[in-house]
Protein backbone atom coordinates (compact mmCIF):
# COMPACT_ATOMS: atom_id res chain seq x y z
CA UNK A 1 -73.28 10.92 13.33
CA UNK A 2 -72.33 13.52 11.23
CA UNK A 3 -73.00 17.19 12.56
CA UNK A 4 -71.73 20.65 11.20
CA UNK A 5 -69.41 21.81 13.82
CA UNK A 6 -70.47 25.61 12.83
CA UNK A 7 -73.22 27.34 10.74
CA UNK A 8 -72.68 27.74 7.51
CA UNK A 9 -73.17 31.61 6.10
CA UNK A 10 -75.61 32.29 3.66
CA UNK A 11 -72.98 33.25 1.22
CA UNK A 12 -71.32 29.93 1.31
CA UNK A 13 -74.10 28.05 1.06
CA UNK A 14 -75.50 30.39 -1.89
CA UNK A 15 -72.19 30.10 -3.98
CA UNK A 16 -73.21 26.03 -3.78
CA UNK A 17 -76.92 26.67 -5.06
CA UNK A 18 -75.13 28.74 -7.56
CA UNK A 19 -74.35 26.12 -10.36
CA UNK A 20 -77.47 25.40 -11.29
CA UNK A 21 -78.23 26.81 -15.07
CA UNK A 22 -79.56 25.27 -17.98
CA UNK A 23 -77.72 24.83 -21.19
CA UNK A 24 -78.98 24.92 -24.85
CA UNK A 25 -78.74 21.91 -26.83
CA UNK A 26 -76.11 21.53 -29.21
CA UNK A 27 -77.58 21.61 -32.70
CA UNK A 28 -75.66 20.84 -36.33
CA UNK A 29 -76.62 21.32 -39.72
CA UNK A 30 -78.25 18.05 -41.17
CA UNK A 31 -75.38 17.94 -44.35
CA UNK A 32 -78.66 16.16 -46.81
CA UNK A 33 -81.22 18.80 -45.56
CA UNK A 34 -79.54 21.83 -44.18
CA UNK A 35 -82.12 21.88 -41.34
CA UNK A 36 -80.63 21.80 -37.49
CA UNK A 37 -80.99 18.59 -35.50
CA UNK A 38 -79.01 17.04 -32.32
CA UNK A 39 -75.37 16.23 -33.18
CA UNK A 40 -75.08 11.90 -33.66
CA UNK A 41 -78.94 11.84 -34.28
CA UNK A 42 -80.72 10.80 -37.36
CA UNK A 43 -82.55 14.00 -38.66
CA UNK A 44 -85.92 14.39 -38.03
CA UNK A 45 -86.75 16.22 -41.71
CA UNK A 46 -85.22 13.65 -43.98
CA UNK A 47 -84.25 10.77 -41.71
CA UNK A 48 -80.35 10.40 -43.20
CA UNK A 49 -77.65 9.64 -40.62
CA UNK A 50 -74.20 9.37 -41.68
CA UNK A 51 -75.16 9.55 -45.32
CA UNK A 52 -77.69 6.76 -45.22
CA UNK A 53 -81.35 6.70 -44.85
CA UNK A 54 -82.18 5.05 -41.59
CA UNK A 55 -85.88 6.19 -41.64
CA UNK A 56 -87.71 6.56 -44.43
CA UNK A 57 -89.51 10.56 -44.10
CA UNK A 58 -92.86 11.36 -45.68
């Protein structure tokens, strides 16, 4: 069985719990609407993805 031969300091094992952050998601003009929405996503405003409707938007 696997056991940890010494303790590991607080630093060390903080530098691991370290990494952790959260990023912002990427967001792209819509080129029909102008409005932001998720990069390879139909937009949620006007429903157009690669210069075709895809879902029709009321």
């Amino acid at each position: 069985m696997a056991v940890p031969k010494r303790k590991m300091s607080k630093a060390r094992r903080d530098k691991r719990r370290a990494n952790w952050k959260l990023e912002a998601p990427t967001l792209v003009s819509c080129p029909q609407c102008h409005e932001p929405k998720m990069p390879h996503h139909v937009c949620t405003e006007c429903g157009y993805y690669d210069g075709k409707e895809v879902i029709s938007a009321e």
